[in-house]
Protein backbone atom coordinates (compact mmCIF):
# COMPACT_ATOMS: atom_id res chain seq x y z
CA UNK A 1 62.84 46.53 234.89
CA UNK A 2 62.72 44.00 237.85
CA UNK A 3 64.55 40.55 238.27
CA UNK A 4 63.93 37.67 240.78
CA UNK A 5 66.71 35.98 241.58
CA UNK A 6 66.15 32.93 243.60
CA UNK A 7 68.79 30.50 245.87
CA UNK A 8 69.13 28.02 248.07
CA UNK A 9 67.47 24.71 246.64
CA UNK A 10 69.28 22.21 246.61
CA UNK A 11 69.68 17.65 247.66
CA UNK A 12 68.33 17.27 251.53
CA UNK A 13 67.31 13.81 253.27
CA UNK A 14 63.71 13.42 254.63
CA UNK A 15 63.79 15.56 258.37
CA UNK A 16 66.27 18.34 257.38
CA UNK A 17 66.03 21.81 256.47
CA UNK A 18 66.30 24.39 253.91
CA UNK A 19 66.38 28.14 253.40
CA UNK A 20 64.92 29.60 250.23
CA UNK A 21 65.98 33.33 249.23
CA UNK A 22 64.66 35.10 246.88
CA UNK A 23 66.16 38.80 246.25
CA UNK A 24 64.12 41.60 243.99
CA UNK A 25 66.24 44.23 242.39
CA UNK A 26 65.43 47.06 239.65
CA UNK A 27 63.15 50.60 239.74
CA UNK A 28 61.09 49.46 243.02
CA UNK A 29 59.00 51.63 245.03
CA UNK A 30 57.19 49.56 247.35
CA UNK A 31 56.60 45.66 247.42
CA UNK A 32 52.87 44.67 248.13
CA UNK A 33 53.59 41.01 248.67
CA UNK A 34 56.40 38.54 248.44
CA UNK A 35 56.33 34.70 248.48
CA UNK A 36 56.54 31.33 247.23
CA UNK A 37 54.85 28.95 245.06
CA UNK A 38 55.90 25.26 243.80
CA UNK A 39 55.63 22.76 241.49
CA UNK A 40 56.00 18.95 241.08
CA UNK A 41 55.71 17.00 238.05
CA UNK A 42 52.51 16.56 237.35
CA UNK A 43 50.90 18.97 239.97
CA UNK A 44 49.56 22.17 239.19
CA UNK A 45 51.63 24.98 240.92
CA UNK A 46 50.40 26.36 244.37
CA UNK A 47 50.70 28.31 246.72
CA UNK A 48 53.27 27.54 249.33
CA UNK A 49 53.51 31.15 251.61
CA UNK A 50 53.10 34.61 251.46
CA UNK A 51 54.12 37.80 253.53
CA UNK A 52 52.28 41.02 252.52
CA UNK A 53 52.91 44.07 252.83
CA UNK A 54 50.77 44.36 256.13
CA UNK A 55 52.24 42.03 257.38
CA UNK A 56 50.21 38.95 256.76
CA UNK A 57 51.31 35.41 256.28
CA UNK A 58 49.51 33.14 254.88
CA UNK A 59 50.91 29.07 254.36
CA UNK A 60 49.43 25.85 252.56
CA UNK A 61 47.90 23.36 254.74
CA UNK A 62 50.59 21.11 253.89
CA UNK A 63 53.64 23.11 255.48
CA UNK A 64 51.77 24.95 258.59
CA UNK A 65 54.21 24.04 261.35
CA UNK A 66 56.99 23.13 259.34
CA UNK A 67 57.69 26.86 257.62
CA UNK A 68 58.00 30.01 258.32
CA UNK A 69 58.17 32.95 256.04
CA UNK A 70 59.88 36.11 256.58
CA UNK A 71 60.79 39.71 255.09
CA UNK A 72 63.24 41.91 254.66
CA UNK A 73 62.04 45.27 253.42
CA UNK A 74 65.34 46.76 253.39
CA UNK A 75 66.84 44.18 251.10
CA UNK A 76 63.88 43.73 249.03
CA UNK A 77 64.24 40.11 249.91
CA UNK A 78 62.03 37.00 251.12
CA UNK A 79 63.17 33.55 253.12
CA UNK A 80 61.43 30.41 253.57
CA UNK A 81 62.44 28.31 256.13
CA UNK A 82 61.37 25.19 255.70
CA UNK A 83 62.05 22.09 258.27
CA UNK A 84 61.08 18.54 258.73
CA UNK A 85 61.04 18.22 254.94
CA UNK A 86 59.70 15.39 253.44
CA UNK A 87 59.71 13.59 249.96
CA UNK A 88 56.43 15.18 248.83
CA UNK A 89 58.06 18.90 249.44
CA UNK A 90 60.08 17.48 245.95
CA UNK A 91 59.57 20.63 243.26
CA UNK A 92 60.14 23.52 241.42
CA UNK A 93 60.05 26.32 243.92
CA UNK A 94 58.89 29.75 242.58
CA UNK A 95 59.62 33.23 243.79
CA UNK A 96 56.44 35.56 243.25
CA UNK A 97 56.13 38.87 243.87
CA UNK A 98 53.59 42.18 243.95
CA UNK A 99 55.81 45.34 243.23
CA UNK A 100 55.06 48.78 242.92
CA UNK A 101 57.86 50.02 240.44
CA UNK A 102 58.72 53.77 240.31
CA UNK A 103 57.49 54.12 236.29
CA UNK A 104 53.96 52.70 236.35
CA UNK A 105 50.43 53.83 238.15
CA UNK A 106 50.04 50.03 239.42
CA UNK A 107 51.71 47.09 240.53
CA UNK A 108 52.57 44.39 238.87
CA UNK A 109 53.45 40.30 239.35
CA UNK A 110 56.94 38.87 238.46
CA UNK A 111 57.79 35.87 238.67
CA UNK A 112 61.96 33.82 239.07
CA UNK A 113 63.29 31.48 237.33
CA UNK A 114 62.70 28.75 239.91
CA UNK A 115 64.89 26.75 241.85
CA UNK A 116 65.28 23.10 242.65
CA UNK A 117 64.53 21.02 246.05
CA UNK A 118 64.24 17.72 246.66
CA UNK A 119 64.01 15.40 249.29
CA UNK A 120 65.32 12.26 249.50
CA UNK A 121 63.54 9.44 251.66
């Protein structure tokens, strides 16, 4: 059994910041990737930034420059920083993550809860 437990979203103005967290806990052996996807009313959920387990990032056109991604093997835990937000960063933010779990051959994708950000003009 795994759980995703997301934090962090929250009310910011237009030009601020915000730090997403997103914790994995339960029977894992290895985590293959770890990031973040959103979602706005409306708008099909994408992709907003990955870190893999090489090492790898990969971010949306939409947020290069403004957010950085991050690790923490040891915690089993992923940040996004995210800066100079503006109103269309308004969404459901979505942990994702690739685990290898201790009782089964492959990995598998699990998904939080979500968690709310907006930004206010």
């Amino acid at each position: 059994q795994v759980q995703l437990v997301e934090s962090g979203g929250g009310l910011v103005q237009a030009g601020g910041s915000l730090r997403l967290s997103c914790s994995a806990s339960g029977s894992i052996d290895s985590i293959k990737a770890m990031g973040w996807y959103r979602q706005a009313p409306g708008k099909q959920r994408e992709l907003v930034a990955v870190f893999t387990s090489g090492g790898r990032t990969n971010y949306a056109d939409s947020v290069k420059g403004r957010c950085t991604i991050s690790l923490d093997n040891a915690k089993n835990t992923v940040y996004l920083q995210m800066n100079s937000l503006k109103p269309d960063d308004t969404a459901v933010y979505y942990c994702n993550a690739v685990l290898q779990t201790y009782y089964y051959t492959s990995a598998s994708t699990y998904w939080g809860q979500g968690t709310q950000v907006t930004v206010s003009s």
